[in-house]
N, C-alpha and C. Protein backbone atom coordinates (compact mmCIF):
# COMPACT_ATOMS: atom_id res chain seq x y z
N UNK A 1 0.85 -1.17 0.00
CA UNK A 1 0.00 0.00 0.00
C UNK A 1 0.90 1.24 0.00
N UNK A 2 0.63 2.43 -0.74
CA UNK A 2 1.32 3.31 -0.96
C UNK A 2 0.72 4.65 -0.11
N UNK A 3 0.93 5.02 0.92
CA UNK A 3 0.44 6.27 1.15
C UNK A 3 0.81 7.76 0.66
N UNK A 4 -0.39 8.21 -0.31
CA UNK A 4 0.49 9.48 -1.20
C UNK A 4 0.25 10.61 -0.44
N UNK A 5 -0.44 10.81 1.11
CA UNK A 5 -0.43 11.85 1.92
C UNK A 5 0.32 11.24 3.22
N UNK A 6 0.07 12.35 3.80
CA UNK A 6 0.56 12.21 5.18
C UNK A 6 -0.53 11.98 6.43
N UNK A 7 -1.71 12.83 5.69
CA UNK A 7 -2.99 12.23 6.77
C UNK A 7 -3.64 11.21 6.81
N UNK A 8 -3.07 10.26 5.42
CA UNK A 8 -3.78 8.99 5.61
C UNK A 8 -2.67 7.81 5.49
N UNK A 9 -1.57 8.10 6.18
CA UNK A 9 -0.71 7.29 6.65
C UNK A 9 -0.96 7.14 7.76
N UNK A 10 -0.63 5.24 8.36
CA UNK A 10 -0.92 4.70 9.31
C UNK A 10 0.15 4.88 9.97
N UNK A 11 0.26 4.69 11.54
CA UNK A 11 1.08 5.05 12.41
C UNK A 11 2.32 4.48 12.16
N UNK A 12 2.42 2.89 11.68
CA UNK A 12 3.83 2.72 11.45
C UNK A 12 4.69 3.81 10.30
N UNK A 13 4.03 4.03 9.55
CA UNK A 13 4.35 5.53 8.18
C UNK A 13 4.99 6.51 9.26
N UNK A 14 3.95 7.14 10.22
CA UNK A 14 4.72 8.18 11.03
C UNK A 14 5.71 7.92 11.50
N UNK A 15 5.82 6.68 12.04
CA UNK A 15 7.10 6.74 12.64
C UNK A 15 8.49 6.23 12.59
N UNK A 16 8.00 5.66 10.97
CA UNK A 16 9.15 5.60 10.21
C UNK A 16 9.56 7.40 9.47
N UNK A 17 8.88 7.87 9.51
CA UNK A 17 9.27 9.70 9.30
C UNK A 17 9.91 10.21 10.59
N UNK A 18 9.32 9.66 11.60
CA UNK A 18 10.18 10.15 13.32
C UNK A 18 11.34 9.75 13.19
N UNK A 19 11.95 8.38 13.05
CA UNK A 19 13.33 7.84 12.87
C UNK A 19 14.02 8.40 12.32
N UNK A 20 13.35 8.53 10.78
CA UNK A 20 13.93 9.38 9.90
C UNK A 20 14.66 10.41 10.38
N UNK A 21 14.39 10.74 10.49
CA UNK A 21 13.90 12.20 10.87
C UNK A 21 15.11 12.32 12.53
N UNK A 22 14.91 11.68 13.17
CA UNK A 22 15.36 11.79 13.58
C UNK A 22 17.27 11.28 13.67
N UNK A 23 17.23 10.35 12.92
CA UNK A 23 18.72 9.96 12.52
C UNK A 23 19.71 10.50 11.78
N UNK A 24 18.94 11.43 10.88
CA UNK A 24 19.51 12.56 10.34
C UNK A 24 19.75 13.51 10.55
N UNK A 25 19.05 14.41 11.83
CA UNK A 25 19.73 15.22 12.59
C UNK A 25 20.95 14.91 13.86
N UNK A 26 21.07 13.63 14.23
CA UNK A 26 21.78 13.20 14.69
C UNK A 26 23.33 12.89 13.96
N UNK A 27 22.89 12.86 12.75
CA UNK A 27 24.25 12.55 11.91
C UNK A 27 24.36 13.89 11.37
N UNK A 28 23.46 15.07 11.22
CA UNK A 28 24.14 16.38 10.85
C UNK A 28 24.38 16.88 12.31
N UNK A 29 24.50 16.27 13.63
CA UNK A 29 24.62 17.05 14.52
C UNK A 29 26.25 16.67 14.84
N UNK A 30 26.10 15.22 15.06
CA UNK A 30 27.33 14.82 14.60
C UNK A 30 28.61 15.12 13.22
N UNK A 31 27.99 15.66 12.83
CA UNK A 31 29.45 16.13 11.43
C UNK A 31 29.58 17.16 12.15
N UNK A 32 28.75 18.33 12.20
CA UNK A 32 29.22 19.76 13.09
C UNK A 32 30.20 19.57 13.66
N UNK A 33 29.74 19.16 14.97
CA UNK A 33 30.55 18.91 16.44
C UNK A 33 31.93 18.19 15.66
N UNK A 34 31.69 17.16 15.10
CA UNK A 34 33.90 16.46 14.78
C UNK A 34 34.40 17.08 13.77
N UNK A 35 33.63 17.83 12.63
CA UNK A 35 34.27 18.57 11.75
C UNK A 35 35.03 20.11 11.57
N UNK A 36 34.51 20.36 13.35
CA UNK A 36 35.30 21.85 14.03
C UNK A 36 36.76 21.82 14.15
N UNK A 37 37.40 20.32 14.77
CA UNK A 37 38.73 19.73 14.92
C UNK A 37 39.05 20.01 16.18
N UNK A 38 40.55 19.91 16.36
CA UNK A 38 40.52 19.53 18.02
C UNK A 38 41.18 20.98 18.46
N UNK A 39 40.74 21.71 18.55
CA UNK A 39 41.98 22.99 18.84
C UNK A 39 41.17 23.30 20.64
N UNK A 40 42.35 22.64 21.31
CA UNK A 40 42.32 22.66 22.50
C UNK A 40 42.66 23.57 23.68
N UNK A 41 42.76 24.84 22.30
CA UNK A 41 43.40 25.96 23.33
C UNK A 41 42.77 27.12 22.40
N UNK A 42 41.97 27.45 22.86
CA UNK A 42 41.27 28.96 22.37
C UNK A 42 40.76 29.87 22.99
N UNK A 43 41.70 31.05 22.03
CA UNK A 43 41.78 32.53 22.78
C UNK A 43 40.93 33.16 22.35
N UNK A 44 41.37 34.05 23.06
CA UNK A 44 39.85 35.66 22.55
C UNK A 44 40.82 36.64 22.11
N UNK A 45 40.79 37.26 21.27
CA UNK A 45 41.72 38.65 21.16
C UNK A 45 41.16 39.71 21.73
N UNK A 46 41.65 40.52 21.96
CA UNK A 46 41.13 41.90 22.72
C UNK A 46 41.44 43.11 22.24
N UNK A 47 40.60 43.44 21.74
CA UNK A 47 41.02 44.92 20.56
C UNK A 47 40.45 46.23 21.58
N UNK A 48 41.83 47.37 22.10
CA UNK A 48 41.10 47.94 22.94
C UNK A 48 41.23 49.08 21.79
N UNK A 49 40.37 50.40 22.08
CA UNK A 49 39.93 51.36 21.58
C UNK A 49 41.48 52.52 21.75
N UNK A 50 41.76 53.49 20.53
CA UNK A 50 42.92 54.41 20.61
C UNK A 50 41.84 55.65 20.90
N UNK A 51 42.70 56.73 20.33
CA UNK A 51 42.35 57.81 20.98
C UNK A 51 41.22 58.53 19.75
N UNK A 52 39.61 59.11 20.14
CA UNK A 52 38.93 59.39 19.28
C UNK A 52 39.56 60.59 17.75
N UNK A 53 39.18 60.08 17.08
CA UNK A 53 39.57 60.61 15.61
C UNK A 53 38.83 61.35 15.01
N UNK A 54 38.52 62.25 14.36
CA UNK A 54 37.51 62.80 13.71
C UNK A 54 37.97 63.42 12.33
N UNK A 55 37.31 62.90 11.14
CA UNK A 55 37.61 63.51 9.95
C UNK A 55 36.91 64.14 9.41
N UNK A 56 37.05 65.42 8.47
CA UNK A 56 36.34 66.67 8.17
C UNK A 56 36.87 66.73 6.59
N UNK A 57 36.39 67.06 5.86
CA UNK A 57 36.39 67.53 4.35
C UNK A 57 37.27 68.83 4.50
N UNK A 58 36.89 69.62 5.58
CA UNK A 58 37.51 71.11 4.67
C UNK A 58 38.84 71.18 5.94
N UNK A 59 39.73 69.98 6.40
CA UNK A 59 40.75 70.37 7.35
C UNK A 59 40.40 70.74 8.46
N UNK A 60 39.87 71.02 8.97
CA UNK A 60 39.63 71.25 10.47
C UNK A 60 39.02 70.60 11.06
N UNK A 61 39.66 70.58 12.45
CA UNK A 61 38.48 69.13 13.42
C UNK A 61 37.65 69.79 13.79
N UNK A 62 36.48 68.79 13.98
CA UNK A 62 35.12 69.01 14.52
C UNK A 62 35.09 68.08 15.77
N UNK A 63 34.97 68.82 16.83
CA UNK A 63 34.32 68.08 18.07
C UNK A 63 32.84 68.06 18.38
N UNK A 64 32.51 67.03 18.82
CA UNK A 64 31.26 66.66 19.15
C UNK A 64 30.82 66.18 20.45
């Protein structure tokens, strides 16, 4: 028997779509996570701020 919807599929249908369904996010959850690699030491860089700048068209600074 072929079910060509989804509302008149019998429960084993659904939950062969749950498995589905669910084994495949398990194996795209799995590639993520081992395909990052092993870098066992990670930093943050820290970019601190210099001194405010201001640029003007006609040469002269503008403070604000």
């Amino acid at each position: 028997m072929n079910n060509h919807s989804i509302h008149s599929a019998d429960r084993s249908t659904h939950l062969k779509i749950v498995l589905v369904a669910l084994v495949a996010g398990i194996v795209v959850t799995g590639l993520g996570i081992f395909s990052r690699g092993n870098d066992d030491v990670q930093t943050a860089r820290v970019i601190k701020a210099g001194q405010p700048t201001a640029f003007t068209s006609s040469g002269t600074s503008a403070v604000r």
